[in-house]
C-alpha atoms as a PDB file:
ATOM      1  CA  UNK A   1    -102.113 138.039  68.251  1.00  0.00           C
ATOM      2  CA  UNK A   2    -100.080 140.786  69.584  1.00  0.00           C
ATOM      3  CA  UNK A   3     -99.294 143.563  67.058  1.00  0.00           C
ATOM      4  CA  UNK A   4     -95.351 144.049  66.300  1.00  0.00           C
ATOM      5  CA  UNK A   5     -93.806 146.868  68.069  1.00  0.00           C
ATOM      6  CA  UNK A   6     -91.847 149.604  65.107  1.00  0.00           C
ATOM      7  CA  UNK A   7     -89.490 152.005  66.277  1.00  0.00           C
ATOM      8  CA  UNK A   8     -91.263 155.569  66.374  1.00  0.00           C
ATOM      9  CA  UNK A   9     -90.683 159.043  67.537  1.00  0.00           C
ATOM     10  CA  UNK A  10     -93.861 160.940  69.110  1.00  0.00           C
ATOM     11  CA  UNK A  11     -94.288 164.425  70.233  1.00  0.00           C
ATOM     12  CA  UNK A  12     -96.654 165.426  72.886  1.00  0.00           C
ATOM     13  CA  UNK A  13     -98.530 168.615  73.276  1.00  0.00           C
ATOM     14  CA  UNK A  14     -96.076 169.400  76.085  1.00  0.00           C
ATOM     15  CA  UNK A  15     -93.117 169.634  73.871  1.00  0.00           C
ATOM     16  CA  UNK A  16     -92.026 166.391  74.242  1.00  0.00           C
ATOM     17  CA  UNK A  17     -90.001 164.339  71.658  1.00  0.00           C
ATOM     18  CA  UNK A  18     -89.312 160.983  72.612  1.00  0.00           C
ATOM     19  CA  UNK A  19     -87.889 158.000  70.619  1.00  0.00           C
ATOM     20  CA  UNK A  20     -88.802 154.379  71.226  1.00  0.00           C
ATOM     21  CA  UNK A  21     -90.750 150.878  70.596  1.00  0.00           C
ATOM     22  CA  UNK A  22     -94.684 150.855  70.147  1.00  0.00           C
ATOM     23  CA  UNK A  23     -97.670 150.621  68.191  1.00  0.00           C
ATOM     24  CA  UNK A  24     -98.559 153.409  66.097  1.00  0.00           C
ATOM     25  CA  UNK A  25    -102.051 154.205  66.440  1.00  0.00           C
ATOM     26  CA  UNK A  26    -104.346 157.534  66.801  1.00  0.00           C
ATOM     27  CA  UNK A  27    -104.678 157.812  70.588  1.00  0.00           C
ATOM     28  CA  UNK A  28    -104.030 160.305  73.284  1.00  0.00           C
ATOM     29  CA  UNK A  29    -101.707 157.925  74.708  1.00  0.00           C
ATOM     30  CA  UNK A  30     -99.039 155.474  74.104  1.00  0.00           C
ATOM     31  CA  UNK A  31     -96.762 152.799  75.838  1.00  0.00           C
ATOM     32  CA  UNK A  32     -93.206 153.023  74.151  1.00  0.00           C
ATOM     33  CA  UNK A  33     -89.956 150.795  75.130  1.00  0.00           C
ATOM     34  CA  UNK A  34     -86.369 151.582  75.328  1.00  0.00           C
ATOM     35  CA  UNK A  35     -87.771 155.114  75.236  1.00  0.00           C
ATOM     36  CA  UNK A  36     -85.146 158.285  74.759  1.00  0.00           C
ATOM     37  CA  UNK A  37     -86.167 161.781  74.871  1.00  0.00           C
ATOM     38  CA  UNK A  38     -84.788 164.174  72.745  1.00  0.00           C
ATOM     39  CA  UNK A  39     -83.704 167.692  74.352  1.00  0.00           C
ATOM     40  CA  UNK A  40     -82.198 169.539  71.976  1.00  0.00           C
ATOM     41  CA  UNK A  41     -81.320 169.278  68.102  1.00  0.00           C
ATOM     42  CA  UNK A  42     -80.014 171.849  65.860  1.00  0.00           C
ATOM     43  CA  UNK A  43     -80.715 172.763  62.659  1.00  0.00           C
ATOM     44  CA  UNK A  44     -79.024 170.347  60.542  1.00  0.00           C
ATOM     45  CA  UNK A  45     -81.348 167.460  61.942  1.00  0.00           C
ATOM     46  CA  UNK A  46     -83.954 169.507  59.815  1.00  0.00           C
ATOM     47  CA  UNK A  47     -86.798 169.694  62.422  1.00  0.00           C
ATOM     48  CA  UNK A  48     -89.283 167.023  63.544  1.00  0.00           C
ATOM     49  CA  UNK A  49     -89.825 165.255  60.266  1.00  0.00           C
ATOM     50  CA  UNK A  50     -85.954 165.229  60.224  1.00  0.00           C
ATOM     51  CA  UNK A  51     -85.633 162.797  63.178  1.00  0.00           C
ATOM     52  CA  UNK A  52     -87.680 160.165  62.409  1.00  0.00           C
ATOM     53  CA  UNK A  53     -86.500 160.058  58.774  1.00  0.00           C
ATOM     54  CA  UNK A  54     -82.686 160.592  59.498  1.00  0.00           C
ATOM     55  CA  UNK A  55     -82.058 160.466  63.201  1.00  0.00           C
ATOM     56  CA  UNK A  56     -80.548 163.297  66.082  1.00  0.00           C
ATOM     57  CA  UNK A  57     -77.085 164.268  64.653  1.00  0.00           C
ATOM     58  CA  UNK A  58     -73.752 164.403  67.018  1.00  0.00           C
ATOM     59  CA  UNK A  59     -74.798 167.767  67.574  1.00  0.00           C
ATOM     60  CA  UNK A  60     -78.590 166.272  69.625  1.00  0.00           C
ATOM     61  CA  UNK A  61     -79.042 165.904  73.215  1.00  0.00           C
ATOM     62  CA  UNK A  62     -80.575 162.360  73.710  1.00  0.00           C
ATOM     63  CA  UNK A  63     -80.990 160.956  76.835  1.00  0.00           C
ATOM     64  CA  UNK A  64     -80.632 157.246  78.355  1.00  0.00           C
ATOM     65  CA  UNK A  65     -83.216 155.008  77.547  1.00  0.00           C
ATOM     66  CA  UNK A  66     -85.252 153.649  80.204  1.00  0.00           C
ATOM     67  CA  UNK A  67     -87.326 150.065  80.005  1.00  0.00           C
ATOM     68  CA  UNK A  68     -91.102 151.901  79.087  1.00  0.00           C
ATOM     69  CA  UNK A  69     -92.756 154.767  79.070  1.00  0.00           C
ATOM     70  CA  UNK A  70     -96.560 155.676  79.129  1.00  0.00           C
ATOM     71  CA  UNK A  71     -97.062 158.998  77.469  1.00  0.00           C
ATOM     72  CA  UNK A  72     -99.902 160.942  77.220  1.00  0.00           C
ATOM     73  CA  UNK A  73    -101.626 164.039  75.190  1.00  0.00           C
ATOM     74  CA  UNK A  74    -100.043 162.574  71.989  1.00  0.00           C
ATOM     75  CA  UNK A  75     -99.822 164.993  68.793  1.00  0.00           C
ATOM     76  CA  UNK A  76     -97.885 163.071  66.256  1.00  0.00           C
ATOM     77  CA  UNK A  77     -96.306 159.599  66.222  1.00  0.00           C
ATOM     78  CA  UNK A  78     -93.721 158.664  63.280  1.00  0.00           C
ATOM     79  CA  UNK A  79     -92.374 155.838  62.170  1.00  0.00           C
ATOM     80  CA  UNK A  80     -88.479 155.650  61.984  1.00  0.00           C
ATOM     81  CA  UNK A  81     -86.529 154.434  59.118  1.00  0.00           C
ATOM     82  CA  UNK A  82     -83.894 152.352  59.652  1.00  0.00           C
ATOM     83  CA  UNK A  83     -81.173 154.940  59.666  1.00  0.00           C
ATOM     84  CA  UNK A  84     -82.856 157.132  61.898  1.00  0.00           C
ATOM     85  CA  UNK A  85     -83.354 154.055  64.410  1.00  0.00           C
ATOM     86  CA  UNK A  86     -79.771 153.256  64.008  1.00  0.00           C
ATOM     87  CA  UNK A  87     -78.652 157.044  64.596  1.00  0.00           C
ATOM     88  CA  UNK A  88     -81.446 157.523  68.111  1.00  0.00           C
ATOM     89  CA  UNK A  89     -79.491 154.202  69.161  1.00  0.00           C
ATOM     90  CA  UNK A  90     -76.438 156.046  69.666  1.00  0.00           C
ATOM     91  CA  UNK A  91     -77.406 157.925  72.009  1.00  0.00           C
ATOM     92  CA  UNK A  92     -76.321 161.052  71.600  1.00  0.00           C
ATOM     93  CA  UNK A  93     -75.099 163.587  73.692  1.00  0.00           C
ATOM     94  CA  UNK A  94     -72.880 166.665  72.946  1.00  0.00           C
END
Protein backbone atom coordinates (compact mmCIF):
# COMPACT_ATOMS: atom_id res chain seq x y z
CA UNK A 1 0.00 0.00 0.00
CA UNK A 2 1.43 3.22 -1.03
CA UNK A 3 2.42 5.53 1.86
CA UNK A 4 0.41 9.04 1.95
CA UNK A 5 2.29 11.89 0.60
CA UNK A 6 2.48 15.14 3.68
CA UNK A 7 3.41 18.43 2.67
CA UNK A 8 7.20 19.05 3.72
CA UNK A 9 9.94 21.51 3.29
CA UNK A 10 13.63 19.99 2.82
CA UNK A 11 16.92 21.64 2.62
CA UNK A 12 19.79 20.23 0.76
CA UNK A 13 23.43 20.54 1.47
CA UNK A 14 23.52 22.93 -1.50
CA UNK A 15 21.43 25.53 0.11
CA UNK A 16 18.40 24.53 -1.19
CA UNK A 17 14.92 25.04 0.43
CA UNK A 18 12.20 23.63 -1.38
CA UNK A 19 8.50 23.11 -0.42
CA UNK A 20 6.35 20.25 -1.65
CA UNK A 21 4.49 16.65 -1.48
CA UNK A 22 6.50 13.44 -0.31
CA UNK A 23 7.38 10.92 2.08
CA UNK A 24 9.43 11.86 4.88
CA UNK A 25 12.07 9.48 5.39
CA UNK A 26 16.04 9.53 6.24
CA UNK A 27 17.56 9.33 2.75
CA UNK A 28 19.95 11.24 0.62
CA UNK A 29 17.23 11.72 -1.72
CA UNK A 30 13.67 12.48 -2.21
CA UNK A 31 10.84 12.74 -4.91
CA UNK A 32 8.57 15.81 -3.92
CA UNK A 33 5.33 17.14 -5.98
CA UNK A 34 4.04 20.51 -6.67
CA UNK A 35 7.54 21.42 -5.51
CA UNK A 36 8.44 25.41 -4.83
CA UNK A 37 11.77 26.60 -3.95
CA UNK A 38 12.25 29.17 -1.64
CA UNK A 39 14.88 32.05 -2.58
CA UNK A 40 14.80 34.41 -0.17
CA UNK A 41 12.97 35.06 3.30
CA UNK A 42 13.60 37.67 5.78
CA UNK A 43 13.75 37.70 9.18
CA UNK A 44 10.31 37.73 10.33
CA UNK A 45 9.74 34.13 8.78
CA UNK A 46 12.15 33.24 11.77
CA UNK A 47 14.62 30.98 9.86
CA UNK A 48 14.23 27.38 8.65
CA UNK A 49 12.18 25.99 11.48
CA UNK A 50 10.02 29.12 10.78
CA UNK A 51 8.81 27.90 7.35
CA UNK A 52 7.65 24.73 7.87
CA UNK A 53 5.85 25.71 11.10
CA UNK A 54 4.39 29.11 9.80
CA UNK A 55 5.04 29.46 6.12
CA UNK A 56 7.27 32.26 3.72
CA UNK A 57 5.71 35.68 4.65
CA UNK A 58 4.68 38.42 1.79
CA UNK A 59 8.05 39.50 2.22
CA UNK A 60 9.57 35.50 0.64
CA UNK A 61 10.59 34.84 -2.78
CA UNK A 62 8.81 31.52 -3.77
CA UNK A 63 8.86 30.29 -7.00
CA UNK A 64 6.21 28.39 -9.36
CA UNK A 65 5.64 25.01 -8.61
CA UNK A 66 6.48 22.50 -11.07
CA UNK A 67 4.76 18.74 -11.30
CA UNK A 68 7.99 16.75 -9.29
CA UNK A 69 11.14 17.07 -8.30
CA UNK A 70 13.95 14.50 -7.43
CA UNK A 71 16.34 16.06 -5.00
CA UNK A 72 19.34 14.88 -3.78
CA UNK A 73 22.11 15.32 -0.81
CA UNK A 74 19.15 15.84 1.62
CA UNK A 75 19.98 17.50 5.18
CA UNK A 76 16.66 18.02 6.80
CA UNK A 77 13.07 17.29 5.74
CA UNK A 78 10.05 18.92 7.85
CA UNK A 79 6.78 18.40 8.01
CA UNK A 80 4.44 21.47 7.40
CA UNK A 81 1.57 22.42 9.49
CA UNK A 82 -1.35 23.34 8.01
CA UNK A 83 -0.82 27.06 8.07
CA UNK A 84 2.48 26.91 6.76
CA UNK A 85 1.09 24.66 3.75
CA UNK A 86 -1.62 27.12 3.27
CA UNK A 87 0.90 30.21 3.36
CA UNK A 88 3.85 28.13 0.64
CA UNK A 89 0.49 27.77 -1.49
CA UNK A 90 0.40 31.32 -2.13
CA UNK A 91 3.09 31.56 -3.76
CA UNK A 92 4.82 34.27 -2.86
CA UNK A 93 6.75 36.69 -4.51
CA UNK A 94 7.72 40.30 -3.52
Amino acid sequence: MPSKKVAVVVTTAHKGVFFGYGDPSDKATIRIEKARMCVYWSADVKGILGLAANGPSKSSKVGPAVPAITLRDVTSVMEASDDATKAWESQPWA
